[in-house]
Protein backbone atom coordinates (compact mmCIF):
# COMPACT_ATOMS: atom_id res chain seq x y z
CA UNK A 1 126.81 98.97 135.11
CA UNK A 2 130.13 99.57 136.29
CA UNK A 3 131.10 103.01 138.15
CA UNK A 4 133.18 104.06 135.81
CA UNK A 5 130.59 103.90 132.94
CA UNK A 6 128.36 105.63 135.62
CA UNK A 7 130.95 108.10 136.01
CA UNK A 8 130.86 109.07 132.35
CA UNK A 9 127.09 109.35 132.64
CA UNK A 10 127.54 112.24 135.65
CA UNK A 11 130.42 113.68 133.62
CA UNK A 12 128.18 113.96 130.61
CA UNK A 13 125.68 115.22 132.49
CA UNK A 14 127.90 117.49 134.45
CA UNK A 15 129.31 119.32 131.26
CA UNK A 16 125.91 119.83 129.31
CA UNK A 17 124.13 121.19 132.18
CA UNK A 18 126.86 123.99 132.57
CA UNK A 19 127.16 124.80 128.76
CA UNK A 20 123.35 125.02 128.79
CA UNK A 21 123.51 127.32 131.71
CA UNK A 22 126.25 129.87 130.36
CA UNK A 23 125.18 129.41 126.61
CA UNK A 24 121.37 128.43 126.87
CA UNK A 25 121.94 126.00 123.47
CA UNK A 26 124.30 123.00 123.51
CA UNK A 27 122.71 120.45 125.66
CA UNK A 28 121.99 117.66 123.49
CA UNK A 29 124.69 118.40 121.40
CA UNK A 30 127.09 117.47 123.80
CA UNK A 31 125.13 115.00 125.48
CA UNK A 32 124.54 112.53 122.43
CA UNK A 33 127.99 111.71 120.79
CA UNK A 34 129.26 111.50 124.48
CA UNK A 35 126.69 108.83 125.25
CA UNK A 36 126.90 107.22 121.66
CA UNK A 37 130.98 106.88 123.01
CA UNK A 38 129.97 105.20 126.13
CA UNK A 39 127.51 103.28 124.72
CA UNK A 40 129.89 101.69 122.42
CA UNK A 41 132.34 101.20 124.66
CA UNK A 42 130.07 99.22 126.81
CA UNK A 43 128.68 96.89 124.11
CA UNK A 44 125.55 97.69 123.47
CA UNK A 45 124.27 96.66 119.59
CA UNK A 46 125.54 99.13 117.17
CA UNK A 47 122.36 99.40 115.48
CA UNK A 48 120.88 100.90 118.72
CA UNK A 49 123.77 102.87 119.62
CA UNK A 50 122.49 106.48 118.59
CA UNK A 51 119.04 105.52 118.89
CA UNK A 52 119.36 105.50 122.25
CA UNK A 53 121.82 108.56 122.70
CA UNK A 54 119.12 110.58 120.82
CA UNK A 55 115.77 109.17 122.68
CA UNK A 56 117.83 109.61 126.51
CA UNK A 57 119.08 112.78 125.57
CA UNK A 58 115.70 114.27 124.70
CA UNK A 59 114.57 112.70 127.77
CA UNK A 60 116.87 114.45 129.53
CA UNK A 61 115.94 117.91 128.59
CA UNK A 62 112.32 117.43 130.07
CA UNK A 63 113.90 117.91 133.52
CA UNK A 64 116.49 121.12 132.48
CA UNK A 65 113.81 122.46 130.48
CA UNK A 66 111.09 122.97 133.22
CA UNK A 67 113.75 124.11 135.71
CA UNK A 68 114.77 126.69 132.71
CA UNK A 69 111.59 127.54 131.39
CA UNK A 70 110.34 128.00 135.07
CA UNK A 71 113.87 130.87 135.60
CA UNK A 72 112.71 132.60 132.54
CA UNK A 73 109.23 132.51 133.50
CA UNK A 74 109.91 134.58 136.71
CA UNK A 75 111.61 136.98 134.55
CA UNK A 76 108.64 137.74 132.26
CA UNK A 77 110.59 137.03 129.28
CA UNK A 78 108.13 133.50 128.09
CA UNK A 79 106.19 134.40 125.28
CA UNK A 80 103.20 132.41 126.09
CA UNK A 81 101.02 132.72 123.43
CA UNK A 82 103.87 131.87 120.83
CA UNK A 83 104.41 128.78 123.03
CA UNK A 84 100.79 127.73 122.78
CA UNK A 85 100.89 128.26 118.82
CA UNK A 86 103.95 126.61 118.71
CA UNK A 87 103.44 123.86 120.56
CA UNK A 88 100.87 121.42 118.68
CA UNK A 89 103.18 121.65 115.62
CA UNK A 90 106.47 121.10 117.94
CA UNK A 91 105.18 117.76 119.48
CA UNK A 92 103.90 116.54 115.95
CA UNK A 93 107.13 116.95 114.42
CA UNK A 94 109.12 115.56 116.72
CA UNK A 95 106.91 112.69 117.43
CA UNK A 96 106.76 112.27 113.53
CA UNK A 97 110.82 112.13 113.24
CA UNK A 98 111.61 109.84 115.84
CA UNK A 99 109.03 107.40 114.58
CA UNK A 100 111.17 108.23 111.37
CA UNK A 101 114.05 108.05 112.50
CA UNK A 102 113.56 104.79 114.78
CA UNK A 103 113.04 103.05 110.97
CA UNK A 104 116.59 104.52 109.66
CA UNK A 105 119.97 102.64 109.86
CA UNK A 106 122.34 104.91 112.47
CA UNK A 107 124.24 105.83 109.04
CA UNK A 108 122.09 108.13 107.74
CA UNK A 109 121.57 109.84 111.34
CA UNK A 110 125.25 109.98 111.99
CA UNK A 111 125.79 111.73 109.12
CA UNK A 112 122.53 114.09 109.56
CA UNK A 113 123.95 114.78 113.59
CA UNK A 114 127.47 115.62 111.95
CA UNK A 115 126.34 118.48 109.40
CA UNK A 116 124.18 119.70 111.72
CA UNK A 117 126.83 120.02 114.31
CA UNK A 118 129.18 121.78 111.80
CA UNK A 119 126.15 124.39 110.69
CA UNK A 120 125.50 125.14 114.84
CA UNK A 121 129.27 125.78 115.01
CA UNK A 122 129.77 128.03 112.28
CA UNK A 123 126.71 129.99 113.30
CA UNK A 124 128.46 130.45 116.49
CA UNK A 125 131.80 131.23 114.93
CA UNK A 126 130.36 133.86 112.79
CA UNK A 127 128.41 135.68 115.35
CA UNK A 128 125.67 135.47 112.62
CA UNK A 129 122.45 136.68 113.49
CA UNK A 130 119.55 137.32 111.83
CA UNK A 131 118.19 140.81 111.11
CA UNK A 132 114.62 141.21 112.07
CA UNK A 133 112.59 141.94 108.58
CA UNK A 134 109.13 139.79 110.27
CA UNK A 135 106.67 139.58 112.72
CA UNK A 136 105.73 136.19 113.96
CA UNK A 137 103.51 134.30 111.87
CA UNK A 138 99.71 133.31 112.56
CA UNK A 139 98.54 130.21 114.19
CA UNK A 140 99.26 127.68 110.87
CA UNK A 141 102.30 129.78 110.07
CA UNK A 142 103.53 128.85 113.72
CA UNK A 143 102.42 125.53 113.75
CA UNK A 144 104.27 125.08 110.80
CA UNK A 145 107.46 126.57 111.67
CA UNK A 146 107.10 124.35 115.11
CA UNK A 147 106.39 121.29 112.88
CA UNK A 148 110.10 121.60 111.34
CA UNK A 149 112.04 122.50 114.48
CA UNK A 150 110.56 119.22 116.22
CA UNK A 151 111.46 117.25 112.70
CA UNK A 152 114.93 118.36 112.99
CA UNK A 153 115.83 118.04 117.19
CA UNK A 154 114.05 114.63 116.87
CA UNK A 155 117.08 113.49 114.43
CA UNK A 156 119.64 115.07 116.91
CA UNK A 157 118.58 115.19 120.44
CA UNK A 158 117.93 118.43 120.92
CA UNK A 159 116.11 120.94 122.58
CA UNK A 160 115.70 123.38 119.24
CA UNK A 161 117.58 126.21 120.86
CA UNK A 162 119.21 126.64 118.19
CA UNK A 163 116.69 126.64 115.99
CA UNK A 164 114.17 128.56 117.47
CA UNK A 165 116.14 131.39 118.65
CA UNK A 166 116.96 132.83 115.25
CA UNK A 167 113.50 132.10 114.22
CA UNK A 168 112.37 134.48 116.73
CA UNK A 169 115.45 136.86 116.11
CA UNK A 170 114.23 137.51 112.74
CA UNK A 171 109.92 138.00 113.95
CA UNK A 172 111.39 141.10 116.14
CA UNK A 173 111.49 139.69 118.86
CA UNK A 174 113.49 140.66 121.57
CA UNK A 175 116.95 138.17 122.40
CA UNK A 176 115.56 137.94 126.50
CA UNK A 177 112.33 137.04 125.33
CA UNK A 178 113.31 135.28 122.20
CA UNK A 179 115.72 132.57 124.94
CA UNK A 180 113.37 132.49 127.53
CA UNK A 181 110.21 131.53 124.89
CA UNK A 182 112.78 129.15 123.22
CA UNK A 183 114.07 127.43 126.63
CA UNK A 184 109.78 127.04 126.82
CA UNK A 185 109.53 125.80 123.72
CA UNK A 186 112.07 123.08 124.64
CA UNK A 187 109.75 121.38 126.85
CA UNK A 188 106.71 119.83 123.89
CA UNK A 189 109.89 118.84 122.49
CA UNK A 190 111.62 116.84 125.04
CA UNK A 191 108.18 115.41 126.16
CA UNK A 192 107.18 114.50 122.32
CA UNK A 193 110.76 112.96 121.65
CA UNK A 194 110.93 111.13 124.74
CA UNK A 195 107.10 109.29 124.04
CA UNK A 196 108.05 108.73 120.15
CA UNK A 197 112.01 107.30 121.33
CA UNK A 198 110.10 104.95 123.81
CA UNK A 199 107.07 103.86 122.29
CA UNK A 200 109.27 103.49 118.68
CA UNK A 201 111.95 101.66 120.30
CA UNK A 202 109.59 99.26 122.40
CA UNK A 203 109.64 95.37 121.29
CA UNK A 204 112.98 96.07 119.88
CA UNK A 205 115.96 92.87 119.63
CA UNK A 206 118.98 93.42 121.68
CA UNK A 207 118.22 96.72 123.67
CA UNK A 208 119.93 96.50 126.79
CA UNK A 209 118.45 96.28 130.12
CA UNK A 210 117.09 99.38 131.67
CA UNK A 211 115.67 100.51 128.69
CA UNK A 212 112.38 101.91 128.34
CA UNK A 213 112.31 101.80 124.04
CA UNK A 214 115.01 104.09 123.25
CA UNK A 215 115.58 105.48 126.42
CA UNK A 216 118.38 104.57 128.84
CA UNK A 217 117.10 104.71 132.21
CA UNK A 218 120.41 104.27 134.06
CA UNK A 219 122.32 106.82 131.78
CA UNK A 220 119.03 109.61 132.08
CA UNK A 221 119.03 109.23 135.81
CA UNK A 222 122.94 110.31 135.54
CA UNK A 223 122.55 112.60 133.01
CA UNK A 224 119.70 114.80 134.68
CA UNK A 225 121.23 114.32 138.42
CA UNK A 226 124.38 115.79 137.24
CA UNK A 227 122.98 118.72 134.82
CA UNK A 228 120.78 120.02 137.32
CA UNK A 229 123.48 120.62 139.83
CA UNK A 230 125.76 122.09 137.14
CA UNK A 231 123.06 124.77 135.45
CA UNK A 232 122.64 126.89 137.65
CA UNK A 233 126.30 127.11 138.21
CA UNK A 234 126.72 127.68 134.43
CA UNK A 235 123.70 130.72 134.83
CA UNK A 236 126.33 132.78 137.63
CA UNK A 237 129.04 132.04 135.72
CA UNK A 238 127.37 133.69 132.76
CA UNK A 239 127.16 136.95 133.88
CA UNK A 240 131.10 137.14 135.15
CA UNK A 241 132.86 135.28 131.98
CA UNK A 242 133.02 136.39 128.15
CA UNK A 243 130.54 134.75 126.93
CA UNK A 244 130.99 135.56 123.21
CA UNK A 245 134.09 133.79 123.59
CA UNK A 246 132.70 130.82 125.18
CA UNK A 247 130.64 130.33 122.26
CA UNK A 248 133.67 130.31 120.18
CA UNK A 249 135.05 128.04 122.43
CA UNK A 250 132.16 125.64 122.40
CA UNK A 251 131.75 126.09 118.72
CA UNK A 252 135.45 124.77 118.26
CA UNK A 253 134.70 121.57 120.33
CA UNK A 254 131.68 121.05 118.39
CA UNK A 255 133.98 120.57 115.26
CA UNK A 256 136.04 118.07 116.98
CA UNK A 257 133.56 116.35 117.96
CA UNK A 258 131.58 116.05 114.42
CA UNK A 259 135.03 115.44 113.27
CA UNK A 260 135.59 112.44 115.33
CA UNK A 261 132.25 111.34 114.06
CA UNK A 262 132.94 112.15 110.21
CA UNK A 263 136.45 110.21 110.80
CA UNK A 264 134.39 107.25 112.27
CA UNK A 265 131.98 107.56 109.38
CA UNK A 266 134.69 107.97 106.33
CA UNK A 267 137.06 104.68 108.16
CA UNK A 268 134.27 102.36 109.79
């Protein structure tokens, strides 16, 4: 591995831990189609390319999300009991879609990452959020509900911020509590995708070395070491900077970036 590849891996890292920290969503969405970039550059297979940049990138939020879930913890603002309902169906789903999604051609998941990129960023761009009109479902209700979010961060590296903050929104619950539950419910997630990346991926052709199925060893040990210096620097900054317009911000770099990706997609 050379250093500057390595380089890219703390930069990556670097950049998602500090959106996480001032936004609390964007992780994984920065972190895949910036390793799916290096990992092309470098070589590896192209039928393994986002395979790996989704199975190390959910790997990745294991770490963040304990050191986040443990911040909001102190705080009060974990719904625990929601977590423990959520949770069976969370690890189920996810563990279902990245066996799925270890069996599809990177086609179909580039172009799955690429709308969902372009829904996240128009949510942000709209400021749309969802009215509460609920309260939180019973146990099978949020099993259920869990059982989708893992489905869909399995096929995008993701923590389901994004996902599980407007579900929570719209049950009445309250926005400190709804982030703090959600940065909790990030962790069955992460732990579920990382087990279903490495176990799907293992026995694999062609995987580079230093991979553990799916996962990139080298590129998770930059990622992480980089992110968790950077969070917590991202959490100070968010209580001095505008961070309505930082979403915007983010939201308009998401675009490029599933742009890039659609471009790559429409000329391969």
């Amino acid at each position: 591995m050379s250093a500057l590849v390595l380089a890219g891996f703390l930069a990556t890292g670097a950049v998602a831990g500090l959106l996480a920290g001032l936004l609390g969503v964007g992780g994984g969405l920065i972190i895949v189609p910036a390793l799916v970039a290096i990992f092309e550059a470098s070589g590896f297979p192209a039928q393994h390319v986002l395979h790996l940049a989704l199975g190390t990138s959910l790997a990745s939020i294991v770490f963040t999300s304990l050191s986040s879930l443990r911040a909001h913890h102190q705080r009060g603002a974990v719904l625990w009991p929601t977590v423990r309902g959520m949770a069976p169906g969370l690890m189920l789903g996810t563990f279902a879609g990245s066996w799925l999604a270890a069996r599809l051609p990177s086609l179909g998941l580039k172009w799955f990452f690429v709308l969902f990129a372009y829904v996240v960023a128009a949510q942000m761009l709209s400021g749309f959020k969802p009215k509460p009109s609920r309260q939180l479902p019973g146990w099978s209700g949020l099993s259920l509900v869990g059982s989708l979010i893992g489905g869909v961060s399995s096929f995008v590296g993701i923590g389901g911020g994004s996902l599980s903050v407007p579900f929570l929104t719209l049950s009445n619950v309250a926005m400190p509590s709804a982030v703090g539950t959600s940065a909790a419910l990030g962790l069955p997630i992460a732990l579920a995708g990382l087990a279903g990346y490495a176990i799907n991926g293992a026995g694999q052709a062609g995987l580079p070395a230093g991979s553990l199925g799916f996962v990139y060893l080298p590129a998770l040990a930059g990622v992480v070491l980089a992110s968790i210096l950077t969070a917590p620097l991202g959490a100070a900054l968010a209580h001095k900077l505008p961070v309505a317009t930082l979403k915007k911000c983010f939201a308009a770099l998401l675009i490029l970036i599933a742009s890039r990706m659609l471009i790559g997609l429409l000329n391969p």
